[in-house]
Protein backbone atom coordinates (compact mmCIF):
# COMPACT_ATOMS: atom_id res chain seq x y z
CA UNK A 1 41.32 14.62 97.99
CA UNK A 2 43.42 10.95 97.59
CA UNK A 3 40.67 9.83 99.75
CA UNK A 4 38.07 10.18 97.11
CA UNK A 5 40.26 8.91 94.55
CA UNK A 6 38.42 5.57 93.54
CA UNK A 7 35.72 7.99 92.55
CA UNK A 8 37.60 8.93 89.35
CA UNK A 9 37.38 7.06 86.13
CA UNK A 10 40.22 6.60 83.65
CA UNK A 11 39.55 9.69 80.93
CA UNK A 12 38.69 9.57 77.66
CA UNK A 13 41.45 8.77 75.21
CA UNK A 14 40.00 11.15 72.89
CA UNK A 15 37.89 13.62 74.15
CA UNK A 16 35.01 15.07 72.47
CA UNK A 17 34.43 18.78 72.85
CA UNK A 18 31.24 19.04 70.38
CA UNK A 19 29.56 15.58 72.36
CA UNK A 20 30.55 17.25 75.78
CA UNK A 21 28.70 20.10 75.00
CA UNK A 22 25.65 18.74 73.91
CA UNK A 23 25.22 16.47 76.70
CA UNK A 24 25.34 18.82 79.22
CA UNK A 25 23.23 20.24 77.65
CA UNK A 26 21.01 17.75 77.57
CA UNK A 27 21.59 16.56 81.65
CA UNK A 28 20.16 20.07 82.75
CA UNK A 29 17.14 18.43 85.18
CA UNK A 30 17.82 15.14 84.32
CA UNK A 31 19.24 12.09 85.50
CA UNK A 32 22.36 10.57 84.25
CA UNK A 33 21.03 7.66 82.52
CA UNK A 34 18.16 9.31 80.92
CA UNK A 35 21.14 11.98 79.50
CA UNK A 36 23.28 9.20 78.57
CA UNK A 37 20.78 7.37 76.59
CA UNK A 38 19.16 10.69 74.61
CA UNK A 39 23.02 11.59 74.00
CA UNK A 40 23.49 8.13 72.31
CA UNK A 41 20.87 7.84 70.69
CA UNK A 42 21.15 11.43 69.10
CA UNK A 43 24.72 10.84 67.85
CA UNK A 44 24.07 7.80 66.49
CA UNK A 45 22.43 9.58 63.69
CA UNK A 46 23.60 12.73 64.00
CA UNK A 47 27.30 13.03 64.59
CA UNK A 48 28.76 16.68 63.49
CA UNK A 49 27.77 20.23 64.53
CA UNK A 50 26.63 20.45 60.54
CA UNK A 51 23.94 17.62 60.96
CA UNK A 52 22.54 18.26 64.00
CA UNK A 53 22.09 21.84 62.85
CA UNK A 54 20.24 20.39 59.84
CA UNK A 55 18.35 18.00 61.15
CA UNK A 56 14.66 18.45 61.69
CA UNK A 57 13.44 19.58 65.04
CA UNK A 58 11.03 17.06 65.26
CA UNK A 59 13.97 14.11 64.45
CA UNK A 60 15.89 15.52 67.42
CA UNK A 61 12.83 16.22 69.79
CA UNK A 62 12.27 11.74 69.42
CA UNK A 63 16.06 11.27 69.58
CA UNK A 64 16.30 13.43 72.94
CA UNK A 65 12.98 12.71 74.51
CA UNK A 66 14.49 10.34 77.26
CA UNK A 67 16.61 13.85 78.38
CA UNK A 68 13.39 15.20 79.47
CA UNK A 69 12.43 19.02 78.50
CA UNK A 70 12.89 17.37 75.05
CA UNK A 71 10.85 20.19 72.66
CA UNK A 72 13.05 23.02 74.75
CA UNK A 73 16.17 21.03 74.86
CA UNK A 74 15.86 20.24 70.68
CA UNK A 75 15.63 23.69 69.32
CA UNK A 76 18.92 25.11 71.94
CA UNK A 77 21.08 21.63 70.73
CA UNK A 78 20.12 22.52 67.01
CA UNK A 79 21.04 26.12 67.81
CA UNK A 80 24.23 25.33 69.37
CA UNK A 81 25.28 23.58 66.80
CA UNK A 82 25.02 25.95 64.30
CA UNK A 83 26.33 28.36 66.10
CA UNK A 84 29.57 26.35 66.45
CA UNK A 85 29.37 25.12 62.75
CA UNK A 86 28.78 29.03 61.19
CA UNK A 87 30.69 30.86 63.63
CA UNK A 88 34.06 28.71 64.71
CA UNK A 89 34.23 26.14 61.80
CA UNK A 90 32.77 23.09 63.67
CA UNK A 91 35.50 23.87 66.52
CA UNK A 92 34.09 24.14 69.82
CA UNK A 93 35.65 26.98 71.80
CA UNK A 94 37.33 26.66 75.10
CA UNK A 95 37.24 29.97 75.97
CA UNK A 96 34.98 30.17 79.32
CA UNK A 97 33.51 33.31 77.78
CA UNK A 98 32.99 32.51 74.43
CA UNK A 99 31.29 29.21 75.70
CA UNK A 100 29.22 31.25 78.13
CA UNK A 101 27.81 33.51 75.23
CA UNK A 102 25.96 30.01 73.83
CA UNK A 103 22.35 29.63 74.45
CA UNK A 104 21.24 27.74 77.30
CA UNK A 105 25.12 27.12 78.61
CA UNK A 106 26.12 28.54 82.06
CA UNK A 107 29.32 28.18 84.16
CA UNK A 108 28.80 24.78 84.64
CA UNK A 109 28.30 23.24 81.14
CA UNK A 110 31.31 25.83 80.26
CA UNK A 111 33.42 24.47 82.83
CA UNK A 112 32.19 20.79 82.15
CA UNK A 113 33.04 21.10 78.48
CA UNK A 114 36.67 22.76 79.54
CA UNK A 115 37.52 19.49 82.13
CA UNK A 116 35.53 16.93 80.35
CA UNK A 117 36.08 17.95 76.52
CA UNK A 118 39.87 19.51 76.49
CA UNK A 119 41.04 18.18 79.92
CA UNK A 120 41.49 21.69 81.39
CA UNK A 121 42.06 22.69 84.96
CA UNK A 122 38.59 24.43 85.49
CA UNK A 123 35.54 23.43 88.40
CA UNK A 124 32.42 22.53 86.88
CA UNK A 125 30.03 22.98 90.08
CA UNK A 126 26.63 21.11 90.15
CA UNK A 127 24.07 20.67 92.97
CA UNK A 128 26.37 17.88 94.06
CA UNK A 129 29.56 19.55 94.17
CA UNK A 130 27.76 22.55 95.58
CA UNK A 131 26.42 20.69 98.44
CA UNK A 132 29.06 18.88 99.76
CA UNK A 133 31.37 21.71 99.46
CA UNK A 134 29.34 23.17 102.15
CA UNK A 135 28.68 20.56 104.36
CA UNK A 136 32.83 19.88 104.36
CA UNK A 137 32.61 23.53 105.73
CA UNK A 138 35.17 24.25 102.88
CA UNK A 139 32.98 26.95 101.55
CA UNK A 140 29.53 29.08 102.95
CA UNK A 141 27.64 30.01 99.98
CA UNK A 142 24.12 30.38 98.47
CA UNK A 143 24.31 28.61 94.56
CA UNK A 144 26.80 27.09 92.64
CA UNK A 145 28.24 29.44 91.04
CA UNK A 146 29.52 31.66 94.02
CA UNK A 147 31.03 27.71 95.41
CA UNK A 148 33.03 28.21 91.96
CA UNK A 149 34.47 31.15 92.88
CA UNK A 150 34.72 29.85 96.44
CA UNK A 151 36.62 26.60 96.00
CA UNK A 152 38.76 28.19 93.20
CA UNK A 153 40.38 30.74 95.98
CA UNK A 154 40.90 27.74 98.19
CA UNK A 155 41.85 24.61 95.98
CA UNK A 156 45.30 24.73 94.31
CA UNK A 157 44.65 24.13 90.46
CA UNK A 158 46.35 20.69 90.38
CA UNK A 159 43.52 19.73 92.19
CA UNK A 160 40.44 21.00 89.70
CA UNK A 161 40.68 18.56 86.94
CA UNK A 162 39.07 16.21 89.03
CA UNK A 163 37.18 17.68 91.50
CA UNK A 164 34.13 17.48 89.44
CA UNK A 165 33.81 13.86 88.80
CA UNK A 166 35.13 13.25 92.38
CA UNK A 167 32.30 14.85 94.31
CA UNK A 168 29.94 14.03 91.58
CA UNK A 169 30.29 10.57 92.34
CA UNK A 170 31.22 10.96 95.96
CA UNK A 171 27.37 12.60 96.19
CA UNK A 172 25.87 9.93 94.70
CA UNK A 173 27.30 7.28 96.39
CA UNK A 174 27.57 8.73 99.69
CA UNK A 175 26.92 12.49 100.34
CA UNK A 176 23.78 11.74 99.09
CA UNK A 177 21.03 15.00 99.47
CA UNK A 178 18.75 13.29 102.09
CA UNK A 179 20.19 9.76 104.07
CA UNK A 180 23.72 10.49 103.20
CA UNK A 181 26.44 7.43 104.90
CA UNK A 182 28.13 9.27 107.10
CA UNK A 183 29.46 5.43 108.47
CA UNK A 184 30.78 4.61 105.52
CA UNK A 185 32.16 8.22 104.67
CA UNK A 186 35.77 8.21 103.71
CA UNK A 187 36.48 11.88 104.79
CA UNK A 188 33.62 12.10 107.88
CA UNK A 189 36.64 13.16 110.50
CA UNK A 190 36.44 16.58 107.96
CA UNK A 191 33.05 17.44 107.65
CA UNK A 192 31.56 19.93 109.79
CA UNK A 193 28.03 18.61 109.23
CA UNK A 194 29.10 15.69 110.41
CA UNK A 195 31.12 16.94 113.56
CA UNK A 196 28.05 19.05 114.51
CA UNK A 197 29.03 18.76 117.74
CA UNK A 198 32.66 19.80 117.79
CA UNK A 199 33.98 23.24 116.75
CA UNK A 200 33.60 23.23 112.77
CA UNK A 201 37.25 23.67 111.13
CA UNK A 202 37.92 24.52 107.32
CA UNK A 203 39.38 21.90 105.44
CA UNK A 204 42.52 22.97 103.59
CA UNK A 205 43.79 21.57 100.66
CA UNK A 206 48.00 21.54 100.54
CA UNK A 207 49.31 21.19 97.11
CA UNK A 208 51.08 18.04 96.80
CA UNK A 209 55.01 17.96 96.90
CA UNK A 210 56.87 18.58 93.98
């Protein structure tokens, strides 16, 4: 895992729970910069759980339309957040259950809003995280969600708070889905899809000293 470490940005001073959650829920089939720009531009006018539960559908459909899916996406935001401003007083949960009985949120945006929003040990896995996970050969599974499950048997916990962002950015960068750079790959000795040709191994992770 140090390997990857220049693939982690300084957090947030102040995490947002309430933005967290909404734009994750706005990246679902999107790309990052089309989420980041629909998220700014939809809390620059609307900032609390209160007015974006208020605001006309329409307002947030032109707000979000860079997010893709906008019409969908508009009516599950403005039911989110009314959901969080009638039911827990504007506080977003971070219960993994309680999150997961939202519309439109899944184990990802739960976990995402758990690391990224309270800066919680918990492993938000996407398509990236899913993927390299199995070409390591640190896990052999089907969809994210079982790699969750997977990598949390395997991974000591002082390790989850960043795994996210790590092979998020890792994926992008490098481990990318077709052409990935296996000669510039920091951790190629340790991938079985790279070793192809040498009996595959499973990484394992050693918590560090104490």
């Amino acid at each position: 895992m140090k390997r990857l470490d220049k693939y982690v940005a300084q957090p947030a001073k102040n995490p947002n729970p309430f933005r967290v959650l909404i734009t994750t829920i706005l990246s679902q089939r999107t790309r990052d910069e089309n989420t980041d720009e629909a998220a700014a531009a939809l809390f620059s006018v609307y900032k609390t759980p209160e007015e974006i539960a208020n605001a006309p559908t329409e307002e947030i459909e032109k707000l979000i339309k860079k997010a893709g899916f906008f019409r969908v996406k508009a009516k599950r935001v403005k039911e989110v957040s009314r959901i969080i401003h009638e039911d827990y007083d504007d506080v977003v949960p971070c219960d993994i259950n309680e999150l997961l009985g939202l519309p439109g949120v899944g184990r990802k945006t739960a976990n995402c809003v758990i690391v990224y929003g309270f800066r919680k040990n918990a492993i938000p896995v996407d398509v990236h995280v899913h993927r390299i996970s199995n070409r390591l050969g640190l896990v052999d599974t089907k969809n994210p969600d079982e790699t969750e499950f997977e990598l949390a048997k395997i991974v000591p916990e002082c390790y989850w708070l960043d795994l996210n962002e790590k092979f998020v950015r890792f994926g992008q960068d490098i481990c990318r889905p077709i052409g990935p750079k296996h000669e510039e790959c920091p951790i190629a000795d340790l991938c079985d899809c790279y070793n192809l040709l040498e009996k595959p191994t499973k990484l394992r992770f050693a918590a560090p000293k104490s």
